[in-house]
N, C-alpha and C. Protein backbone atom coordinates (compact mmCIF):
# COMPACT_ATOMS: atom_id res chain seq x y z
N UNK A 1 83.55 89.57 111.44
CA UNK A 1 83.62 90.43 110.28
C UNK A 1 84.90 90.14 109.52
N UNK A 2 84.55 90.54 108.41
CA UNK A 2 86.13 89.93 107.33
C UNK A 2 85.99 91.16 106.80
N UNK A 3 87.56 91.98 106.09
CA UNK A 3 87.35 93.07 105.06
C UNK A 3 88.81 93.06 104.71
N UNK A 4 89.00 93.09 103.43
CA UNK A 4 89.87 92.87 102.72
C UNK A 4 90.00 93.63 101.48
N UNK A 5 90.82 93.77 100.41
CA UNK A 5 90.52 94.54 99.51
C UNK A 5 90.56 93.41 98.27
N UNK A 6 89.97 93.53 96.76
CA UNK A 6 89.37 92.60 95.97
C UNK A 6 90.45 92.09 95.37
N UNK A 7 91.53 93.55 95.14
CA UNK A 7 93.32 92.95 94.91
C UNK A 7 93.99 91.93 95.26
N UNK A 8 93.31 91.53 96.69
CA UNK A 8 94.19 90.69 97.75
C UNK A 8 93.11 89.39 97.30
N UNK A 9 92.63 88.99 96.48
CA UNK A 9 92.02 87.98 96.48
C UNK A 9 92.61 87.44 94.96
N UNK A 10 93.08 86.21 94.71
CA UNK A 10 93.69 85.87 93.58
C UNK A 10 92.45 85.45 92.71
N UNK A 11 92.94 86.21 91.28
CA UNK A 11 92.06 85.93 89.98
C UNK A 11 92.28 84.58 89.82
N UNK A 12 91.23 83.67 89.40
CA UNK A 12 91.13 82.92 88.72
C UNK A 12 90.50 82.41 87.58
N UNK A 13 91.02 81.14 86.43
CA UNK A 13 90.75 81.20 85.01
C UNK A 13 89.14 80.81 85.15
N UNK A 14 88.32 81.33 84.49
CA UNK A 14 87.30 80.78 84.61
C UNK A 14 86.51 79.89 82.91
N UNK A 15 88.12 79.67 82.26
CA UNK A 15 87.46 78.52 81.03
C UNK A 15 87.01 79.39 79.90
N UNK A 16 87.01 80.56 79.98
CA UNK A 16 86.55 81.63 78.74
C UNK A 16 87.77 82.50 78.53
N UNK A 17 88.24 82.75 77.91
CA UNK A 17 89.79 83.34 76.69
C UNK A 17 88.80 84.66 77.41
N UNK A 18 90.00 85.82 78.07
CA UNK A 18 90.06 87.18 78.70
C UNK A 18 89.34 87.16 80.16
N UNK A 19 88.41 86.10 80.34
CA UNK A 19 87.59 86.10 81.56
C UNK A 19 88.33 85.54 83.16
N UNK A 20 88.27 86.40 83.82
CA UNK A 20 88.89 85.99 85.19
C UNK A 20 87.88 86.15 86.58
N UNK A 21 87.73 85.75 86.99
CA UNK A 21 86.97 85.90 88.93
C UNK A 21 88.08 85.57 90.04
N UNK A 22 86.97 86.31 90.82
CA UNK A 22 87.30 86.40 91.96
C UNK A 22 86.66 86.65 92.65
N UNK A 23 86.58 85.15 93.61
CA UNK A 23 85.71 84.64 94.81
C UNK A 23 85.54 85.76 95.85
N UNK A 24 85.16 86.48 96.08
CA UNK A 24 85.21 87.53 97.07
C UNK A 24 84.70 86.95 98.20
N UNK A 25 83.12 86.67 98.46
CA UNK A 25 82.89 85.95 100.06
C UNK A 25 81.85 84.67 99.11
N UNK A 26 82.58 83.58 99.72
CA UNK A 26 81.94 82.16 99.68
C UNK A 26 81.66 82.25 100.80
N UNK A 27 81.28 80.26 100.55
CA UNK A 27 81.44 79.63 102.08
C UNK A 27 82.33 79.46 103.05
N UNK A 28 83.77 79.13 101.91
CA UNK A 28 84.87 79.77 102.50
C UNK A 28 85.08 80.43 103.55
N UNK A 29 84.73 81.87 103.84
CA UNK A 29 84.99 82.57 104.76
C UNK A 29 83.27 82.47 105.93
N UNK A 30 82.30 81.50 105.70
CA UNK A 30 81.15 81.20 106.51
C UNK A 30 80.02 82.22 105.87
N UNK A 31 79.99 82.47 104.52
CA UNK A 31 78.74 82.83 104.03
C UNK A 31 77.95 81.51 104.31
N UNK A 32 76.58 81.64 104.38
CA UNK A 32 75.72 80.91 104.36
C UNK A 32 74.81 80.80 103.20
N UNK A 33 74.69 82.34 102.96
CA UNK A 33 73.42 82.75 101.83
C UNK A 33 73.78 82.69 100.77
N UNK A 34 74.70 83.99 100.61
CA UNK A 34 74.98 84.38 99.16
C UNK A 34 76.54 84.51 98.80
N UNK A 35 76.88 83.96 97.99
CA UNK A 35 78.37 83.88 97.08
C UNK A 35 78.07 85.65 96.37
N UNK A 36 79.66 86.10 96.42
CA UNK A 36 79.91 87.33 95.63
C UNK A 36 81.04 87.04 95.10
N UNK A 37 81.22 87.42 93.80
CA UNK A 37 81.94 87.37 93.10
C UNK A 37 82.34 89.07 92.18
N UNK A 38 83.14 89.12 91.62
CA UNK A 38 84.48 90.04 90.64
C UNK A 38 84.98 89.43 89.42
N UNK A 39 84.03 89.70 88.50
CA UNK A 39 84.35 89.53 86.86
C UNK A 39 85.00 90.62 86.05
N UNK A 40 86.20 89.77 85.53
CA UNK A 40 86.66 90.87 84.58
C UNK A 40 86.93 90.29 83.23
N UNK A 41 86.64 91.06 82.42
CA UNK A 41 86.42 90.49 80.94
C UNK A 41 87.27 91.56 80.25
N UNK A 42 88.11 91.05 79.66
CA UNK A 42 89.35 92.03 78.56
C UNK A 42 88.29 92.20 77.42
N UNK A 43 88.63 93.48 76.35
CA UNK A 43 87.76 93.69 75.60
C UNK A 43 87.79 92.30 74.54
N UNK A 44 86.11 92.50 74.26
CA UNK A 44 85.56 91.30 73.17
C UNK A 44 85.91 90.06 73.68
N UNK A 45 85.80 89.77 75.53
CA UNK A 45 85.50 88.37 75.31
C UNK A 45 84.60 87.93 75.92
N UNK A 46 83.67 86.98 75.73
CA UNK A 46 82.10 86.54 75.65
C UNK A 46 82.28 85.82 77.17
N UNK A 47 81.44 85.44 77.76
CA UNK A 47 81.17 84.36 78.37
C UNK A 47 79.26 83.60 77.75
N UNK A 48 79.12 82.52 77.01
CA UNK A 48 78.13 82.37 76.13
C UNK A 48 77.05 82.18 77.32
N UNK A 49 75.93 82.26 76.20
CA UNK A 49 74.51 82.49 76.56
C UNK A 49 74.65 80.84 77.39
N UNK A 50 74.18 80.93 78.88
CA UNK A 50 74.03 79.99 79.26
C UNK A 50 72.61 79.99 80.26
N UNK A 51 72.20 78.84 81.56
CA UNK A 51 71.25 79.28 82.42
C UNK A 51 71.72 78.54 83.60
N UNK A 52 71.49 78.63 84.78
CA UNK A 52 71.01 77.97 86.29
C UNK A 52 69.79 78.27 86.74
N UNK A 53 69.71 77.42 87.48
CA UNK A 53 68.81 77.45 88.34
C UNK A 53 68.62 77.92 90.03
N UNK A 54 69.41 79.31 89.75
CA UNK A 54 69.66 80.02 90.71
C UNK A 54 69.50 81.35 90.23
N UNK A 55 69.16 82.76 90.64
CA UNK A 55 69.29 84.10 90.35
C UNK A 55 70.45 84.86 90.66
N UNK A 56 70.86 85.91 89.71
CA UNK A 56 72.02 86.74 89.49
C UNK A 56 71.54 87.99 90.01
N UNK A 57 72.40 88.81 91.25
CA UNK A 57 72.17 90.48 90.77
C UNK A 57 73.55 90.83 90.61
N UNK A 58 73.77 91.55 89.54
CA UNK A 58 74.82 92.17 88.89
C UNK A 58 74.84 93.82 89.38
N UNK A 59 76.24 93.85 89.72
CA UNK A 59 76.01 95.41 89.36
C UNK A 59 77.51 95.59 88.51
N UNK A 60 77.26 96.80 87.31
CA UNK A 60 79.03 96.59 86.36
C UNK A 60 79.72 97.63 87.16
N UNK A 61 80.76 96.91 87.60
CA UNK A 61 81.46 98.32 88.40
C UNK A 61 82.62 99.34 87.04
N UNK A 62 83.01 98.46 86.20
CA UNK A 62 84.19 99.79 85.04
C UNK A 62 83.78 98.65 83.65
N UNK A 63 83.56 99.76 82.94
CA UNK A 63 83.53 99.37 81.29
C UNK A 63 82.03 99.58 80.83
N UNK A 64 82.27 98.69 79.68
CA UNK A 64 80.95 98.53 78.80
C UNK A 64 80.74 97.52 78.36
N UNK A 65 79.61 96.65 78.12
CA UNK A 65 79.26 95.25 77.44
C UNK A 65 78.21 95.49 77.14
N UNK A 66 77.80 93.95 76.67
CA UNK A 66 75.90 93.55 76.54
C UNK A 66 76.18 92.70 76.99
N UNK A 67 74.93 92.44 77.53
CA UNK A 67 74.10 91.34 78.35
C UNK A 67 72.49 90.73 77.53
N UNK A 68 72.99 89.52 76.84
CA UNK A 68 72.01 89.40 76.27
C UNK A 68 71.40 87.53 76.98
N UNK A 69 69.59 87.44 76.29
CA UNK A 69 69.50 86.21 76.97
C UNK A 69 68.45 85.52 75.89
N UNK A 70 69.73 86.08 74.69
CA UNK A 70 69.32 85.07 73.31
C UNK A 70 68.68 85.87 72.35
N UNK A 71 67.26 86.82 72.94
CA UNK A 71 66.39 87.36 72.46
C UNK A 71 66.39 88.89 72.27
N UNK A 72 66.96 89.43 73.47
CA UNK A 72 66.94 90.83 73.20
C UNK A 72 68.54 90.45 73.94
N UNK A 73 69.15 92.56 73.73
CA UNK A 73 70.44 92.78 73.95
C UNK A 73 70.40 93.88 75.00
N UNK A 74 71.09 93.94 75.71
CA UNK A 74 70.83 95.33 76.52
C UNK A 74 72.26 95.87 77.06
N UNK A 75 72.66 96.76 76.36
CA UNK A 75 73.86 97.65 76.54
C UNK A 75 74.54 98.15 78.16
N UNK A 76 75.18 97.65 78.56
CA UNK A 76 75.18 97.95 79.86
C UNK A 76 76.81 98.81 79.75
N UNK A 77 76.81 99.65 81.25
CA UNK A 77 77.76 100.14 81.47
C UNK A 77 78.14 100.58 82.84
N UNK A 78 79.40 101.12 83.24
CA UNK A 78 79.61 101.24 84.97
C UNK A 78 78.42 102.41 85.47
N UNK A 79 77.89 101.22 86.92
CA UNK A 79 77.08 101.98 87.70
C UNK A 79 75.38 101.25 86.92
N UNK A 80 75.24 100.42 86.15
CA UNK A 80 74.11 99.87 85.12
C UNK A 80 74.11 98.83 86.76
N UNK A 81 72.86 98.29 87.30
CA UNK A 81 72.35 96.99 88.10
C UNK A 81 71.20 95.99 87.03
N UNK A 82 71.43 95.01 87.15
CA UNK A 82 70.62 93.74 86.33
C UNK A 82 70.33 92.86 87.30
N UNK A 83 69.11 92.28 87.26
CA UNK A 83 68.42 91.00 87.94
C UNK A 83 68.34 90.01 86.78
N UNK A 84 69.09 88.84 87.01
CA UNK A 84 68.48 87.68 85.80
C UNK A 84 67.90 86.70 86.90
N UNK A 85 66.77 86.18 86.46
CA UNK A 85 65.83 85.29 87.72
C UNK A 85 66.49 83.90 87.00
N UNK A 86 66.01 83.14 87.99
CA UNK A 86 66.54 81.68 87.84
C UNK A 86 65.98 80.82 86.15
N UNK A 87 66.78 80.73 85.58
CA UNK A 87 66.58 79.67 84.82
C UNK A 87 66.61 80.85 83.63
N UNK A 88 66.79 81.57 83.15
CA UNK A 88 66.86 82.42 82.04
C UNK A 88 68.12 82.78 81.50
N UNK A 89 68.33 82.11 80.36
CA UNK A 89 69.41 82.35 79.34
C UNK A 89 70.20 83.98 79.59
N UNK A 90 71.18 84.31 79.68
CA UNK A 90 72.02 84.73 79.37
C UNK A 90 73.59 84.77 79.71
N UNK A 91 74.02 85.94 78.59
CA UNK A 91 75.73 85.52 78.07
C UNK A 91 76.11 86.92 78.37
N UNK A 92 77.63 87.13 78.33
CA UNK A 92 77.75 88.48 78.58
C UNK A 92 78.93 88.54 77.31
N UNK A 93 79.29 90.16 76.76
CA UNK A 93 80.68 90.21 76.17
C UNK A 93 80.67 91.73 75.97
N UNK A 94 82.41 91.67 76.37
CA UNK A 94 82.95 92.91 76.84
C UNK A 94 83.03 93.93 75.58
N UNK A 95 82.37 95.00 75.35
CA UNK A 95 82.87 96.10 74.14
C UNK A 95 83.57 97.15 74.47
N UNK A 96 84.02 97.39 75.60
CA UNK A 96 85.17 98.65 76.43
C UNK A 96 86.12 97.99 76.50
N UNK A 97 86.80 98.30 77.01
CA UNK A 97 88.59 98.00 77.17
C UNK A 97 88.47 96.71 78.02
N UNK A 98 88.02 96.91 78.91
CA UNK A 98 87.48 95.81 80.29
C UNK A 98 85.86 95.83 80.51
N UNK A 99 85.40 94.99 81.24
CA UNK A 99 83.95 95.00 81.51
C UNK A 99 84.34 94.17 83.30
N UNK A 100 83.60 94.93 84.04
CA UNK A 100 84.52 94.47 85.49
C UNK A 100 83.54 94.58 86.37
N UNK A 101 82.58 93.22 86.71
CA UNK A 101 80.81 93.57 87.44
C UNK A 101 81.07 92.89 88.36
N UNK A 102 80.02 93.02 89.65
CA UNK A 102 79.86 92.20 91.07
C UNK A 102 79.06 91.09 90.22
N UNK A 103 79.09 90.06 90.84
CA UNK A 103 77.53 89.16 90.59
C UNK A 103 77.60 88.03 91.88
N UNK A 104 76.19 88.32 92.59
CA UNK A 104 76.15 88.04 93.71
C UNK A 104 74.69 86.57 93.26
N UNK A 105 75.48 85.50 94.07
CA UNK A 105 74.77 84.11 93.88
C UNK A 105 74.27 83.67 95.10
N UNK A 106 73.37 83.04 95.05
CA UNK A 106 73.01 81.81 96.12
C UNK A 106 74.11 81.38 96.34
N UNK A 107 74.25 80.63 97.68
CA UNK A 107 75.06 79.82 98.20
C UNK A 107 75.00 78.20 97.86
N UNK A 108 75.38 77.78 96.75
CA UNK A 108 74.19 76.27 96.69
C UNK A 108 75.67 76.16 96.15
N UNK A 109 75.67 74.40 96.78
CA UNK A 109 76.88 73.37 96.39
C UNK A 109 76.86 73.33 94.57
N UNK A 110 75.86 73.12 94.07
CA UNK A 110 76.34 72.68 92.55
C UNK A 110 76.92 74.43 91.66
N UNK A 111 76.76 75.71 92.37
CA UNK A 111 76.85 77.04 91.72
C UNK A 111 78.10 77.48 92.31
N UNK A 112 79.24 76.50 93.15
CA UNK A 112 80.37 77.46 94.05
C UNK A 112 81.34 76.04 93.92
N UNK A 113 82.43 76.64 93.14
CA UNK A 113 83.48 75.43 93.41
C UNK A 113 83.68 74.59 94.87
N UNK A 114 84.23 73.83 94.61
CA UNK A 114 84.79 72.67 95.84
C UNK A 114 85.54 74.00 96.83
N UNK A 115 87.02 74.23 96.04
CA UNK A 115 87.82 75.04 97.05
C UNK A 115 87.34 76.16 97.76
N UNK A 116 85.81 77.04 97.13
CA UNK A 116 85.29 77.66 97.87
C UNK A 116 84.60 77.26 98.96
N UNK A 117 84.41 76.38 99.12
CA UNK A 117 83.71 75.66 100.65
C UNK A 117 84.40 75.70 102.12
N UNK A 118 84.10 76.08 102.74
CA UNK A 118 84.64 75.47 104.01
C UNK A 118 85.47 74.12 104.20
């Protein structure tokens, strides 16, 4: 068993102006399945409409955004859960002060940096 608090895990840049993560359980620590992660987005900044070929469940833990996947928009806020299935467009961007969600991944080599690996 591992338990730690999300503080004790260092933010890192993730290539989008306000956006930071944090690796919470990779492979790193012997996940097998699923990567979890800690997004925090300062107000108004995007991460763009993109896709994989892997599925997202989100849950927003503080703030407010949208979550859109090109076509429609959907207002989310703390305590809001989202499923995006594999291969479907979407982007996120922060309209609260912060926007600060879980998003829990497959474990797959091309979706989890190098340094998260074992």
């Amino acid at each position: 068993m591992f338990v730690k608090h999300y503080t004790e895990v260092p933010e890192k840049d993730t290539g989008f102006e306000g956006v930071t993560i944090r690796w919470l359980v990779s492979p790193k620590l012997g996940a097998k399945n699923y990567a979890m992660r800690y997004f925090k987005m300062e107000k108004s900044s995007e991460i763009p409409i993109h896709q994989h070929d892997w599925e997202h469940e989100i849950f927003i833990v503080r703030g407010e955004g949208i979550i859109t996947n090109g076509k429609e928009e959907h207002h989310v806020k703390a305590g809001d859960f989202l499923y995006v299935p594999p291969n479907e467009p979407h982007g996120y961007k922060a309209t609260g002060e912060t926007l600060e969600f879980l998003c829990i991944i497959p474990a797959k080599k091309e979706a989890i940096p190098e340094d998260e690996w074992a």
